[in-house]
C-alpha atoms as a PDB file:
ATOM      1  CA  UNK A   1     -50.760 -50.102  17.672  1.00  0.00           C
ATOM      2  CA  UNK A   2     -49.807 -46.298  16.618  1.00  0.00           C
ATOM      3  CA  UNK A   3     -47.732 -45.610  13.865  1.00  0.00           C
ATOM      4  CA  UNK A   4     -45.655 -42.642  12.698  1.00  0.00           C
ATOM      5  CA  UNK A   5     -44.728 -41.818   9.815  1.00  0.00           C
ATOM      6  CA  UNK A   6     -42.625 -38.412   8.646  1.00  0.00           C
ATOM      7  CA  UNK A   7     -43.147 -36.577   5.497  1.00  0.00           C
ATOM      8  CA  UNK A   8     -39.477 -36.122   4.906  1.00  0.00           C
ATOM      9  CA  UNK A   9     -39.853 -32.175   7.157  1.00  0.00           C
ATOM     10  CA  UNK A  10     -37.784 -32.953  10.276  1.00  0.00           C
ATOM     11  CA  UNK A  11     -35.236 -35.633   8.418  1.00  0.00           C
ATOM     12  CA  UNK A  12     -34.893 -32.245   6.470  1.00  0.00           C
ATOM     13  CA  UNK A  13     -34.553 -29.891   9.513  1.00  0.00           C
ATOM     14  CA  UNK A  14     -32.269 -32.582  10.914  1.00  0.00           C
ATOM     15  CA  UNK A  15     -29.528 -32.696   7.778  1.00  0.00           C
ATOM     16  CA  UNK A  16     -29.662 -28.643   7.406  1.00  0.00           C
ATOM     17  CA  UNK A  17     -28.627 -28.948  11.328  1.00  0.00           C
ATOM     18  CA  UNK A  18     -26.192 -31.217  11.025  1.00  0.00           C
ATOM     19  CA  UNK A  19     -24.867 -28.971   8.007  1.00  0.00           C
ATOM     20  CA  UNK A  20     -24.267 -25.955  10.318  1.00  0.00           C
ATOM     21  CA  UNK A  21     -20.348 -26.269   9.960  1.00  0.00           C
ATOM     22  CA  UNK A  22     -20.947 -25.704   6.397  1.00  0.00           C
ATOM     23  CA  UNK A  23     -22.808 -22.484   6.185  1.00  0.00           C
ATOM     24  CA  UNK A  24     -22.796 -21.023  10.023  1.00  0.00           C
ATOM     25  CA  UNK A  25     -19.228 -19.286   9.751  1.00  0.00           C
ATOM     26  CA  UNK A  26     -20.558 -16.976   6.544  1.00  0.00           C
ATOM     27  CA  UNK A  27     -23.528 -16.075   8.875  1.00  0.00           C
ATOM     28  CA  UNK A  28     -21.278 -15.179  11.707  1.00  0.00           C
ATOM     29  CA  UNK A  29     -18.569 -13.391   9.416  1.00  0.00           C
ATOM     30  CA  UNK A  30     -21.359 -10.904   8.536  1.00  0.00           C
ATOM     31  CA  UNK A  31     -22.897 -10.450  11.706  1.00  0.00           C
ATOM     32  CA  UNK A  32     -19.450  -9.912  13.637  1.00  0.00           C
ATOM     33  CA  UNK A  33     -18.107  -7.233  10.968  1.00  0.00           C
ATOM     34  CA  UNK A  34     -21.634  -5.718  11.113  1.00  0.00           C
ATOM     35  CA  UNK A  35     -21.388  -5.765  14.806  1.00  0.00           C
ATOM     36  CA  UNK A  36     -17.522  -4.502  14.512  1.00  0.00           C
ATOM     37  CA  UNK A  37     -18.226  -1.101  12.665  1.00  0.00           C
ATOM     38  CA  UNK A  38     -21.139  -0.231  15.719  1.00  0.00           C
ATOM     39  CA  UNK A  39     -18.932  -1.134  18.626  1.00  0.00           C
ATOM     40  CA  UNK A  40     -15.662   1.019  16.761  1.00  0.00           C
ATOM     41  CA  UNK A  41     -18.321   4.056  16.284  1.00  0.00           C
ATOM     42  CA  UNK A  42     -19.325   3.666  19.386  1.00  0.00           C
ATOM     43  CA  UNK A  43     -15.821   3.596  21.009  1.00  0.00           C
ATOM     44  CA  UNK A  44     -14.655   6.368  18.873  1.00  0.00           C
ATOM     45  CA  UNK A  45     -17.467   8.385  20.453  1.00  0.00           C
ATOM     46  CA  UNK A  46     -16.340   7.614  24.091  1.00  0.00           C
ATOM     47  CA  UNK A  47     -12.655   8.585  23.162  1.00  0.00           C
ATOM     48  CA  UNK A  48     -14.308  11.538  22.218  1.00  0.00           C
ATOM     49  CA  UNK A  49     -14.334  13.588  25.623  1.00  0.00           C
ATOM     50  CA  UNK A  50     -10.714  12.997  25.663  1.00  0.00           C
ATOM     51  CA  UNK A  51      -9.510  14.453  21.978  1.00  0.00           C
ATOM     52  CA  UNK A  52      -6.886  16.039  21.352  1.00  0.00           C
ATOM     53  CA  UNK A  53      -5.840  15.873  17.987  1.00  0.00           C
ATOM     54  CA  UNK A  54      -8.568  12.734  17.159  1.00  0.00           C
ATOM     55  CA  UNK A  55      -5.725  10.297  16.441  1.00  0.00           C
ATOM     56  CA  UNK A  56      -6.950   7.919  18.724  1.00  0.00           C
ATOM     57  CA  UNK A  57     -10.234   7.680  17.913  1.00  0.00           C
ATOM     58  CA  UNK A  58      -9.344   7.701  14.586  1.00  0.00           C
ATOM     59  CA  UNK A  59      -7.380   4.706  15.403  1.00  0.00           C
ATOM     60  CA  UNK A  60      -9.506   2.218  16.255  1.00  0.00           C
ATOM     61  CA  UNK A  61     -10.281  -0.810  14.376  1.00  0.00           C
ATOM     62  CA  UNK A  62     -12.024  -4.229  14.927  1.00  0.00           C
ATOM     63  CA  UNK A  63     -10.864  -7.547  13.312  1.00  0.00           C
ATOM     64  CA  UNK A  64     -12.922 -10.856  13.424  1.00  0.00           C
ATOM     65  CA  UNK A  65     -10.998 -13.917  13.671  1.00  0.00           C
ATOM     66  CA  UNK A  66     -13.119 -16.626  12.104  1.00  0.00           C
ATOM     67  CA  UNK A  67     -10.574 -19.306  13.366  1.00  0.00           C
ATOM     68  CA  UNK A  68     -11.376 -18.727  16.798  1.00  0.00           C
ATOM     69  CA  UNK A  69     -14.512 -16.689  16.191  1.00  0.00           C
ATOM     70  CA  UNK A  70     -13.676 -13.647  18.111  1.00  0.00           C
ATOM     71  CA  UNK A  71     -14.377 -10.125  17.749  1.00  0.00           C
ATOM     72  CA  UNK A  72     -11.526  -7.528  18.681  1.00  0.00           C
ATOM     73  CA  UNK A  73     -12.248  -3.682  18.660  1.00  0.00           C
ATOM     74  CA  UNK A  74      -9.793  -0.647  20.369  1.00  0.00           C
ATOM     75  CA  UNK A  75      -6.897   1.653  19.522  1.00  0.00           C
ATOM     76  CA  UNK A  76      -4.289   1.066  17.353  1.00  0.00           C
ATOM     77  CA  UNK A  77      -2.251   4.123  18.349  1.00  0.00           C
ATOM     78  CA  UNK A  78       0.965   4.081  19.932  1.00  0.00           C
ATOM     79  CA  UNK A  79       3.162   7.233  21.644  1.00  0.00           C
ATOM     80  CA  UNK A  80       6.303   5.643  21.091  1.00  0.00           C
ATOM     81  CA  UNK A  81       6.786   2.134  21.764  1.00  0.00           C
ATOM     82  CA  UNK A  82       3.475   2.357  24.788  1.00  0.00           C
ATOM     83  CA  UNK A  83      -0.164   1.583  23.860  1.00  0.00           C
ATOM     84  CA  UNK A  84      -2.170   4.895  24.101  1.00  0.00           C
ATOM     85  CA  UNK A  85      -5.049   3.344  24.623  1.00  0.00           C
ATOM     86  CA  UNK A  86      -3.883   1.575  27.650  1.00  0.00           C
ATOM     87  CA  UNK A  87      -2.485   4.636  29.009  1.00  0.00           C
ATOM     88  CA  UNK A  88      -5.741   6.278  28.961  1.00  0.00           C
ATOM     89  CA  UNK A  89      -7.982   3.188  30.132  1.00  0.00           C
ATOM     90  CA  UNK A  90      -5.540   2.551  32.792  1.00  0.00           C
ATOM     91  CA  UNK A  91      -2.875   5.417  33.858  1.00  0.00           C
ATOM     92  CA  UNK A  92       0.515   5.662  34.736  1.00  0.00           C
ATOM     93  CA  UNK A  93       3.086   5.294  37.273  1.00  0.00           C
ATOM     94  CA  UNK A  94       4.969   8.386  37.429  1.00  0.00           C
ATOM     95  CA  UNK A  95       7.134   9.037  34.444  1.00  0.00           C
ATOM     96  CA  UNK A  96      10.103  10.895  35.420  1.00  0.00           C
ATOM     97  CA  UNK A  97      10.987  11.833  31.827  1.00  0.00           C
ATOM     98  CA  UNK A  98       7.790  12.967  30.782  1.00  0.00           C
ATOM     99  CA  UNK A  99       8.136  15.020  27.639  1.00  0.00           C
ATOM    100  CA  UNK A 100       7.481  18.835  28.209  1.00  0.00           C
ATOM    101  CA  UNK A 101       5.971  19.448  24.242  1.00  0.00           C
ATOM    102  CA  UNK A 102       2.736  17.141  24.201  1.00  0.00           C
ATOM    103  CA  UNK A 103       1.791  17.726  27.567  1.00  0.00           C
ATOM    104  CA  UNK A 104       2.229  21.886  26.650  1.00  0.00           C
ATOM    105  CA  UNK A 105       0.012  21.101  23.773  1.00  0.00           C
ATOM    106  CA  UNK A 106      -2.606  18.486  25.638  1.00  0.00           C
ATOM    107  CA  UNK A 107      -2.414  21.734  28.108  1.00  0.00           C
ATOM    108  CA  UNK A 108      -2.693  24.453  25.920  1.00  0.00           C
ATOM    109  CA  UNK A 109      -6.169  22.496  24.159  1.00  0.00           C
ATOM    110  CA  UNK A 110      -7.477  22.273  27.756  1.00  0.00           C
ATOM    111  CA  UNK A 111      -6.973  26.008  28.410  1.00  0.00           C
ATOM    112  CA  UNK A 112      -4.876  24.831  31.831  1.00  0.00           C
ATOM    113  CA  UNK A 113      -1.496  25.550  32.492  1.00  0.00           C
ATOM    114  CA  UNK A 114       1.325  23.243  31.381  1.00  0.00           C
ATOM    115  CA  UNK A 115       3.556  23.316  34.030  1.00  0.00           C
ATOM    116  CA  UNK A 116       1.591  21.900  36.720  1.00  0.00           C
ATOM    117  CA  UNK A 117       0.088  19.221  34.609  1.00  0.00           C
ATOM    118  CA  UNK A 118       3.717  17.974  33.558  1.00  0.00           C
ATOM    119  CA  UNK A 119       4.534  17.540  37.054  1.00  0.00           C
ATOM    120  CA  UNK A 120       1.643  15.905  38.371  1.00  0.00           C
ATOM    121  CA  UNK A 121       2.326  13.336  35.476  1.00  0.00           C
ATOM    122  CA  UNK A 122       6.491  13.289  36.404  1.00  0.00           C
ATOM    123  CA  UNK A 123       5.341  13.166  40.115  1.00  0.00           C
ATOM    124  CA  UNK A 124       2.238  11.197  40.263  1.00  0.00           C
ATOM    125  CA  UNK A 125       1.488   9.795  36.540  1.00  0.00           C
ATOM    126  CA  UNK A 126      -1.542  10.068  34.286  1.00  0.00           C
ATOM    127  CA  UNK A 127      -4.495   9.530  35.786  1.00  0.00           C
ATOM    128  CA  UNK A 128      -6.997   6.824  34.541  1.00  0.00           C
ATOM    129  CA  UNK A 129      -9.654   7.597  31.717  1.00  0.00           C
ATOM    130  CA  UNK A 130     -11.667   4.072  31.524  1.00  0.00           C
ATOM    131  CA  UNK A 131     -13.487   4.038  28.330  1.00  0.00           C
ATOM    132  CA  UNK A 132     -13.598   0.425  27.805  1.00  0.00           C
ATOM    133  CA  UNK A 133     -16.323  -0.656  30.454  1.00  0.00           C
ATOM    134  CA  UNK A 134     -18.660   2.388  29.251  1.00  0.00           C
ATOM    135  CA  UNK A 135     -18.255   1.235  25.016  1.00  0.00           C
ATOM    136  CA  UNK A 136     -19.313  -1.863  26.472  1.00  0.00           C
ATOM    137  CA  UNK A 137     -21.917  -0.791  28.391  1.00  0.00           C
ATOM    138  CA  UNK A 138     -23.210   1.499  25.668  1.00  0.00           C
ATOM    139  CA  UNK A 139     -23.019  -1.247  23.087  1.00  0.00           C
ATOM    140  CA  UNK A 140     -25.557  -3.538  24.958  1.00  0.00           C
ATOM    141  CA  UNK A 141     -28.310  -3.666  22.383  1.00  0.00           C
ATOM    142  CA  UNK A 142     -25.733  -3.840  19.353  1.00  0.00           C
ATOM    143  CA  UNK A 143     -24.231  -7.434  20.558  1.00  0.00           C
ATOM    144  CA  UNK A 144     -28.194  -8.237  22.051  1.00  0.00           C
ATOM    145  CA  UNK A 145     -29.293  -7.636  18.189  1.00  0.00           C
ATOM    146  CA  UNK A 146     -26.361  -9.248  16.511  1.00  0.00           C
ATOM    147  CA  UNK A 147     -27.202 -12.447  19.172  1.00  0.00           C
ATOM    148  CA  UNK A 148     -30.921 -11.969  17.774  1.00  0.00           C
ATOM    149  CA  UNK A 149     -30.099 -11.605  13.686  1.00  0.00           C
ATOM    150  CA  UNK A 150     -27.476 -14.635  14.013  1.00  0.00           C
ATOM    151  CA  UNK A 151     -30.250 -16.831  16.103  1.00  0.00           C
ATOM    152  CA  UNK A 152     -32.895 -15.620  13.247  1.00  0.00           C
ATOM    153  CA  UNK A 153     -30.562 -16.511  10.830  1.00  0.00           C
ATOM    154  CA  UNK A 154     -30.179 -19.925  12.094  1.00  0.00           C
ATOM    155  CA  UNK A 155     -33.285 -21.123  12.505  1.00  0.00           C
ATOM    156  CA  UNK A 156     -34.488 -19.629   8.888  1.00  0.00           C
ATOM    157  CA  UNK A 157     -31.610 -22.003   7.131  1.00  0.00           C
ATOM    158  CA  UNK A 158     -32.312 -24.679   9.203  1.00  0.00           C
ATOM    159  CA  UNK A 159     -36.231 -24.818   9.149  1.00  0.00           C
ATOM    160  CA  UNK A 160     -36.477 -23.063   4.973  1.00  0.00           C
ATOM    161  CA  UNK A 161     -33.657 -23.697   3.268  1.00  0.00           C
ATOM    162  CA  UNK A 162     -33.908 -27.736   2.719  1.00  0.00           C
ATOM    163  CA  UNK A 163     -37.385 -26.669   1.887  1.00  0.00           C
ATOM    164  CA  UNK A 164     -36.331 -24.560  -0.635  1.00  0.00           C
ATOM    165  CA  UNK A 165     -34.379 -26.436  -2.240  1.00  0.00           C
ATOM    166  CA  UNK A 166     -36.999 -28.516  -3.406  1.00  0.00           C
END
């Protein structure tokens, strides 16, 4: 007959497991926000080919909802009552009452003539500027390394910590 018998490790590993609830969200909070200042730098770069006056870029945040454990990052900026980040990631219809003063001045910054670029946008709308795919794209190896430090995290307070509290 074979007996086992544990030295108290894995009954250990086993309650610092079963703990998670308990100390997983305060690794998580720190990895997301971590992960939330790369992925806004990195967005605020790709709005960067499309500056005008940087308010865009200089409007986006990122919030992490620990409820739901979610990460959120984009524009906060508004022209009016529209989302101008959503008008540049996805275009307009035509806007019949496009305003002739920011278009002079996107114009004038582009060194192209105003007129014909307000009535492409009256006529035919903005055209599309997707910069959400390519900050995703570009921020690959952030959320790969935040996956990584959380996952190293983990298994550190699961396997150490009951043993160091000894």
């Amino acid at each position: 007959m074979i007996h086992v018998q544990s030295d108290g490790v894995l009954e250990r590993i086993q309650r610092q497991a079963e703990a998670a609830p308990q100390w997983l969200p305060r690794i998580l909070k720190v990895q997301m926000e971590f992960l939330g200042k790369l992925i806004r730098s990195q967005m605020q770069a790709e709005l960067a080919e499309h500056r005008v006056t940087g308010q865009l870029a200089s409007s986006v945040r990122f919030e992490y909802d620990e409820g739901v454990q979610e990460l959120a990052v984009g524009p906060t900026r508004k022209y009016g009552r529209w989302d101008a980040g959503a008008i540049l990631e996805l275009g307009t219809r035509p806007i019949p009452r496009a305003p002739w003063a920011p278009i002079r001045v996107w114009s004038n910054f582009r060194g192209l003539p105003a007129f014909p670029v307000w009535h492409k946008i009256r006529t035919r709308g903005v055209a599309a500027h997707p910069f959400l795919d390519r900050t995703l794209q570009a921020s690959e190896g952030y959320i790969e390394g935040a996956a990584q430090r959380i996952a190293d995290a983990m298994a550190v307070t699961i396997v150490l910590r009951g043993e160091t509290a000894k």
